[in-house]
C-alpha atoms as a PDB file:
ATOM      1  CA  UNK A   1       9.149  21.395   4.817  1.00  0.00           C
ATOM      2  CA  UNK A   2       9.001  17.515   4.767  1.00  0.00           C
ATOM      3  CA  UNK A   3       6.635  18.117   8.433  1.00  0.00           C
ATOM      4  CA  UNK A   4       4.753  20.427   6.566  1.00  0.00           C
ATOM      5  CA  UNK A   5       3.491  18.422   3.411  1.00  0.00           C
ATOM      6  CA  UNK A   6       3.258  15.382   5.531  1.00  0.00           C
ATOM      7  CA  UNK A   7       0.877  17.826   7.824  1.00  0.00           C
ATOM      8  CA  UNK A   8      -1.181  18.890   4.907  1.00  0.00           C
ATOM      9  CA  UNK A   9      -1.791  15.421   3.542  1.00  0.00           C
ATOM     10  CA  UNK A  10      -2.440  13.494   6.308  1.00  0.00           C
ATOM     11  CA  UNK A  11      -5.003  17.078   7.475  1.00  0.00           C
ATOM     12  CA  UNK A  12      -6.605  16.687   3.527  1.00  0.00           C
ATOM     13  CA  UNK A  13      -7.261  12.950   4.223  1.00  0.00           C
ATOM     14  CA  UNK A  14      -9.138  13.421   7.707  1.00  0.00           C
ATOM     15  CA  UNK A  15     -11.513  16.145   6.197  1.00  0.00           C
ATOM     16  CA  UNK A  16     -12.226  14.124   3.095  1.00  0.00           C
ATOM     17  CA  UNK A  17     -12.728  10.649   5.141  1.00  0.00           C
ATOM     18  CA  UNK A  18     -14.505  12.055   7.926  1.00  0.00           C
ATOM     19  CA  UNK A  19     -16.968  13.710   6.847  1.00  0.00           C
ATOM     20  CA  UNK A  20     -17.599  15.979   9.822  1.00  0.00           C
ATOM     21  CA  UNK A  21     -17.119  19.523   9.940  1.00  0.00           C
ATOM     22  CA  UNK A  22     -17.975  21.041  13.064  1.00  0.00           C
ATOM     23  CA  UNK A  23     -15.368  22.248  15.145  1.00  0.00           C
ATOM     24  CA  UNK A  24     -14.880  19.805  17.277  1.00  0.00           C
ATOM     25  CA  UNK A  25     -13.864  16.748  14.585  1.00  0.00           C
ATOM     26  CA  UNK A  26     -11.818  19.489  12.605  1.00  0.00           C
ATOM     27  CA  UNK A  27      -9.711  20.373  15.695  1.00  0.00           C
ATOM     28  CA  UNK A  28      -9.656  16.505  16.422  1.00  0.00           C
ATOM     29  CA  UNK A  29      -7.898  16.213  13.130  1.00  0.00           C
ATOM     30  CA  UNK A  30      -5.709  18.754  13.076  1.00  0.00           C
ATOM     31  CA  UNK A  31      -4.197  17.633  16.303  1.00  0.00           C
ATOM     32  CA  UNK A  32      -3.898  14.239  14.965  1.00  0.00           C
ATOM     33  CA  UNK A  33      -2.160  15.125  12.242  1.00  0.00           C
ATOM     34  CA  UNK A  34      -0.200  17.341  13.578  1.00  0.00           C
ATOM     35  CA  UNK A  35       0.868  13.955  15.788  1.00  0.00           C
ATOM     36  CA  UNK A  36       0.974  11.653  12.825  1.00  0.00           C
ATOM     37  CA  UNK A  37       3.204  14.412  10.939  1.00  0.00           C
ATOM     38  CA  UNK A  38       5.728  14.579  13.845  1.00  0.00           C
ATOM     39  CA  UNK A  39       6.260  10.868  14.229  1.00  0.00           C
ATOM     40  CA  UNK A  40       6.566   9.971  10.482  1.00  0.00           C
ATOM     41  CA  UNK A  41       7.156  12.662   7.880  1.00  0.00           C
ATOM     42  CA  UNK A  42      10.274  11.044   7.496  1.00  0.00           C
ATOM     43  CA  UNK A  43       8.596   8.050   6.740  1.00  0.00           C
ATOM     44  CA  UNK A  44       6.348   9.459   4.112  1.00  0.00           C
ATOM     45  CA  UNK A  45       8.849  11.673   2.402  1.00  0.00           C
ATOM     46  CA  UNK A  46      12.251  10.591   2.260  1.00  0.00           C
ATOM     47  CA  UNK A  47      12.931  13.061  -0.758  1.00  0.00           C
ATOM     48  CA  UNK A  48      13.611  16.325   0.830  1.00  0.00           C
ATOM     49  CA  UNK A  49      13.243  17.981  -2.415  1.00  0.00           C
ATOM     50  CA  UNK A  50       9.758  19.491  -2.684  1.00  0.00           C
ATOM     51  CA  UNK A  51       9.781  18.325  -6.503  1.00  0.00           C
ATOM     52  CA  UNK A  52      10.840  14.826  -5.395  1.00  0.00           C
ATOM     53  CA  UNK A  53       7.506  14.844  -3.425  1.00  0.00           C
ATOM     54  CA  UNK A  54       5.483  16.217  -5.462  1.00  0.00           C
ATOM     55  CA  UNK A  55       6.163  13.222  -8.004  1.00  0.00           C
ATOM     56  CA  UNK A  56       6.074  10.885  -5.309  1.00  0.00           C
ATOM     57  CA  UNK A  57       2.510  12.124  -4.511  1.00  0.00           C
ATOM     58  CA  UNK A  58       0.786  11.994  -7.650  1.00  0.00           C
ATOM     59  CA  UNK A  59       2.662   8.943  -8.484  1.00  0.00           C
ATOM     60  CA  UNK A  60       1.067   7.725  -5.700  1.00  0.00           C
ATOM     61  CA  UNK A  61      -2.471   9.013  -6.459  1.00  0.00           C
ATOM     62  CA  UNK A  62      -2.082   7.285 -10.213  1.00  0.00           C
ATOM     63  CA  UNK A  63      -1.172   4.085  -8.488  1.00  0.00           C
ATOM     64  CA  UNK A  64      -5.220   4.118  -6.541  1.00  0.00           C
ATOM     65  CA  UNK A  65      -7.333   3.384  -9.427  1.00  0.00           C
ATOM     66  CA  UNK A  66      -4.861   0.309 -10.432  1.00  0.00           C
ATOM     67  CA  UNK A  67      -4.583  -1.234  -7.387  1.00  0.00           C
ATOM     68  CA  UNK A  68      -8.134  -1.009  -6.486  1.00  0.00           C
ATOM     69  CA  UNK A  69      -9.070  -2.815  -9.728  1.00  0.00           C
ATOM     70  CA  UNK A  70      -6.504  -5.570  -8.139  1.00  0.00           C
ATOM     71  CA  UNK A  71      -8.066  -5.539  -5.619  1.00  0.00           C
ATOM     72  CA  UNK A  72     -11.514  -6.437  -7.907  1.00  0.00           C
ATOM     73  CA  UNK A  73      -9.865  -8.624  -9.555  1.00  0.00           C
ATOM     74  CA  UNK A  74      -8.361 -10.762  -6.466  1.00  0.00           C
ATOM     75  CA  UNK A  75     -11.986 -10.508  -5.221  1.00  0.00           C
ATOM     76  CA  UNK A  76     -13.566 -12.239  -7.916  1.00  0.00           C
ATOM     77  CA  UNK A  77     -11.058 -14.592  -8.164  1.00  0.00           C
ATOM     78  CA  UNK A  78     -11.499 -15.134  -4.445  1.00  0.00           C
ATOM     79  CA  UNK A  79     -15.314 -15.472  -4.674  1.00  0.00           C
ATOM     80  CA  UNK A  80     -14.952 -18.078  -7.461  1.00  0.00           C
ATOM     81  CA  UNK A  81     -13.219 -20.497  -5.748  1.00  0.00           C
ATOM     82  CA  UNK A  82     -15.035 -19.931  -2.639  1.00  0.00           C
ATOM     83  CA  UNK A  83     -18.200 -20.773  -4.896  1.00  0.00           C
ATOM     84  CA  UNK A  84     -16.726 -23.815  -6.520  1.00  0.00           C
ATOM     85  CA  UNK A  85     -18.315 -27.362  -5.258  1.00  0.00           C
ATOM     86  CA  UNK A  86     -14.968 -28.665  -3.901  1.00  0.00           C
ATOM     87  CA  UNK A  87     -12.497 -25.688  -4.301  1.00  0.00           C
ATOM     88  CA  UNK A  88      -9.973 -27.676  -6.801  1.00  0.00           C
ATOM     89  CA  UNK A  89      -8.128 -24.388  -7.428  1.00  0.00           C
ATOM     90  CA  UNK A  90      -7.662 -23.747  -3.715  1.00  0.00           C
ATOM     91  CA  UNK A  91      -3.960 -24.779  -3.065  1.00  0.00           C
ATOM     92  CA  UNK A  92      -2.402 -22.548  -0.462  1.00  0.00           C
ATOM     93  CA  UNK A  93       1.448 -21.639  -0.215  1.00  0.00           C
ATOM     94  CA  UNK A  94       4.106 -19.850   1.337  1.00  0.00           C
ATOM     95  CA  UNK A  95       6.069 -17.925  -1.358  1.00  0.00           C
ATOM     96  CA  UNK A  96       9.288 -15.933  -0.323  1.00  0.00           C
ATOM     97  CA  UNK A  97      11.033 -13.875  -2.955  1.00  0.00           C
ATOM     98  CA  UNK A  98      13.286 -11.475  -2.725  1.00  0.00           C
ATOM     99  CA  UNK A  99      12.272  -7.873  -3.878  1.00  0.00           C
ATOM    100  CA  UNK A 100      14.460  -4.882  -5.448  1.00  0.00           C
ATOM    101  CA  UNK A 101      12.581  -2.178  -3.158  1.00  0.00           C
ATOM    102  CA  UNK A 102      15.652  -0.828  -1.263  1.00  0.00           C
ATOM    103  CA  UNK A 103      13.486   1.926   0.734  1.00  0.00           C
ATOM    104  CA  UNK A 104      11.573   1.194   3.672  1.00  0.00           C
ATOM    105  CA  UNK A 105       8.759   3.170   3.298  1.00  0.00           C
ATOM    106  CA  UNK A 106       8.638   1.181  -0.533  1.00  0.00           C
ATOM    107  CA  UNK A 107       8.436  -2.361   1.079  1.00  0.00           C
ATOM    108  CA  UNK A 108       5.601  -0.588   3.552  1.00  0.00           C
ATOM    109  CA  UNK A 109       3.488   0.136   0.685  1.00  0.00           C
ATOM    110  CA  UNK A 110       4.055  -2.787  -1.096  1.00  0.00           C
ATOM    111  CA  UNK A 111       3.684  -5.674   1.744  1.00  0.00           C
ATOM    112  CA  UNK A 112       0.147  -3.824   2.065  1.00  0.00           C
ATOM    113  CA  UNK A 113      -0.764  -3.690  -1.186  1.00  0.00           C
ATOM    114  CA  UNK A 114      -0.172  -7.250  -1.398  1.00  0.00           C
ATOM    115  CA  UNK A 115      -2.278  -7.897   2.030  1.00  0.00           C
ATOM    116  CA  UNK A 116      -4.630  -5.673   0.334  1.00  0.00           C
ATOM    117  CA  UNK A 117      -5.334  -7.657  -2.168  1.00  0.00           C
ATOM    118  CA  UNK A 118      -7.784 -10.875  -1.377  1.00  0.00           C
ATOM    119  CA  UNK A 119      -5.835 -14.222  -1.765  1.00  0.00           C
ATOM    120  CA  UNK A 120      -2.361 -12.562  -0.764  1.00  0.00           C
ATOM    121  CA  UNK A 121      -1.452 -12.102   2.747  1.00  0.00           C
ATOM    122  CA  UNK A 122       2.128 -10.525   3.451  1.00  0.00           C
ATOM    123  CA  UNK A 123       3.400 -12.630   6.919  1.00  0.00           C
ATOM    124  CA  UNK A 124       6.578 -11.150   7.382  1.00  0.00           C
ATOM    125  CA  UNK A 125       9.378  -8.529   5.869  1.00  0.00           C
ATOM    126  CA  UNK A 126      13.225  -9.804   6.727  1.00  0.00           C
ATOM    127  CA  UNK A 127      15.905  -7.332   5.214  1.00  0.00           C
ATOM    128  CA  UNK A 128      14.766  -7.860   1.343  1.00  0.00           C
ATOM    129  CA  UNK A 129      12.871 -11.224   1.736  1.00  0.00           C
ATOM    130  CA  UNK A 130       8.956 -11.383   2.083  1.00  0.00           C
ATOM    131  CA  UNK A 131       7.383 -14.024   2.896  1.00  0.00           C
ATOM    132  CA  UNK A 132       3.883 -13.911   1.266  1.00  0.00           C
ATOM    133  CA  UNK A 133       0.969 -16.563   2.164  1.00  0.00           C
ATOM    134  CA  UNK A 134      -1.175 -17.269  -1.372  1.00  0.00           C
ATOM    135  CA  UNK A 135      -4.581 -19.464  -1.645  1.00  0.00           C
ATOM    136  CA  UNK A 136      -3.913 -20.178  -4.717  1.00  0.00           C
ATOM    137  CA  UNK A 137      -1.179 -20.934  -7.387  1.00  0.00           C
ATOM    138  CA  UNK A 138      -1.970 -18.253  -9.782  1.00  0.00           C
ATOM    139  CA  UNK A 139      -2.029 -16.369  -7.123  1.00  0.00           C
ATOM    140  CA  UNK A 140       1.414 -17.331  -6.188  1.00  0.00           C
ATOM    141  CA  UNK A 141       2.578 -17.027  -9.421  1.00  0.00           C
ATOM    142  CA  UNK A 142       2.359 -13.354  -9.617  1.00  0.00           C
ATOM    143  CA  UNK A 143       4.303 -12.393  -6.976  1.00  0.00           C
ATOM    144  CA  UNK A 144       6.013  -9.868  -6.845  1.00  0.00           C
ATOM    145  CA  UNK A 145       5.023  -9.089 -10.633  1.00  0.00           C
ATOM    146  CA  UNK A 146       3.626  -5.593 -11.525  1.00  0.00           C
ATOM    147  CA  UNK A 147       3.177  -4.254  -7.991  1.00  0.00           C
ATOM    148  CA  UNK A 148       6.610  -4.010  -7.143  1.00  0.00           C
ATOM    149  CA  UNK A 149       7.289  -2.413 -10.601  1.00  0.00           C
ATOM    150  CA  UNK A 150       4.384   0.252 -10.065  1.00  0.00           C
ATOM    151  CA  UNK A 151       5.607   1.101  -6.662  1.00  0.00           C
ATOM    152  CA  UNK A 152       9.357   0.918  -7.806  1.00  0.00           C
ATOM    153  CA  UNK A 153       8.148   3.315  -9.885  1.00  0.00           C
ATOM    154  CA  UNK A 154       5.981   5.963  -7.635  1.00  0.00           C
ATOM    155  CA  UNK A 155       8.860   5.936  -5.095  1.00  0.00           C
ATOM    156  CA  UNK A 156      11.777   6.434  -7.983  1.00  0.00           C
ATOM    157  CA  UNK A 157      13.857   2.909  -7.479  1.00  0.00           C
ATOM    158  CA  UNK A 158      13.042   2.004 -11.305  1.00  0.00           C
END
């Protein structure tokens, strides 16, 4: 069941994104998915419940139109100090913290939503550790924050 959501998803997203609908890019995508579904619908859905996926899912969906205002935000933030005369605010940094996600596919999501998101670039992932590069110290300061509480939350570890 896990192969087959993961299928269905991953088929939804190709149509939608692609925006071709001959035959030709349709059967294109089904094969891929069907190839993307077989390597990692464990990945995706490590609930085999179909409930527990469900929630996952729309959890997830929710979780879009916050992180892409983040990801506005970071921007401008970005753009300001890349505007500024002699970029005062521009003080780069390593940050490593150590985060509560305890599933894999939660640390996935949440090392790219922080690469995602201008100003934050996530270097590596050891055990529970990242290891986050920041161009600034606010920043810095906000790691991990609200992101790892929102995806906690979609992937039910809070």
């Amino acid at each position: 069941m896990r192969y087959v959501f993961t299928f269905i998803l991953m088929y939804g997203f190709w149509v939608l994104l692609s925006g071709k609908f001959d035959t030709f890019h349709l059967a294109l995508g089904f094969l891929s998915s069907l190839l993307v579904s077989f390597i990692s619908s464990d990945l995706l859905f490590a609930d085999t419940r179909v409930g527990g996926r469900m929630r996952e899912l729309i959890r997830f969906i929710a979780f879009i139109p916050w992180i892409l205002k983040e990801i506005f935000l970071a921007a401008t933030h970005v753009a300001l100090i890349a505007l500024e005369p002699n970029m005062a605010t521009l003080e780069p940094r390593l940050v490593r913290f150590r985060t509560r996600l305890k599933r894999e596919i939660s640390k996935v999501v949440f090392a790219n939503a922080i690469t995602l998101t201008p100003g934050t670039i996530t270097i590596r992932i050891s055990g529970d550790e990242f290891i986050v590069h920041a161009l600034t110290r606010k920043t810095a300061g906000s790691l991990p924050g609200e992101m790892e509480e929102r995806i906690g939350r979609i992937f039910g570890e809070f």
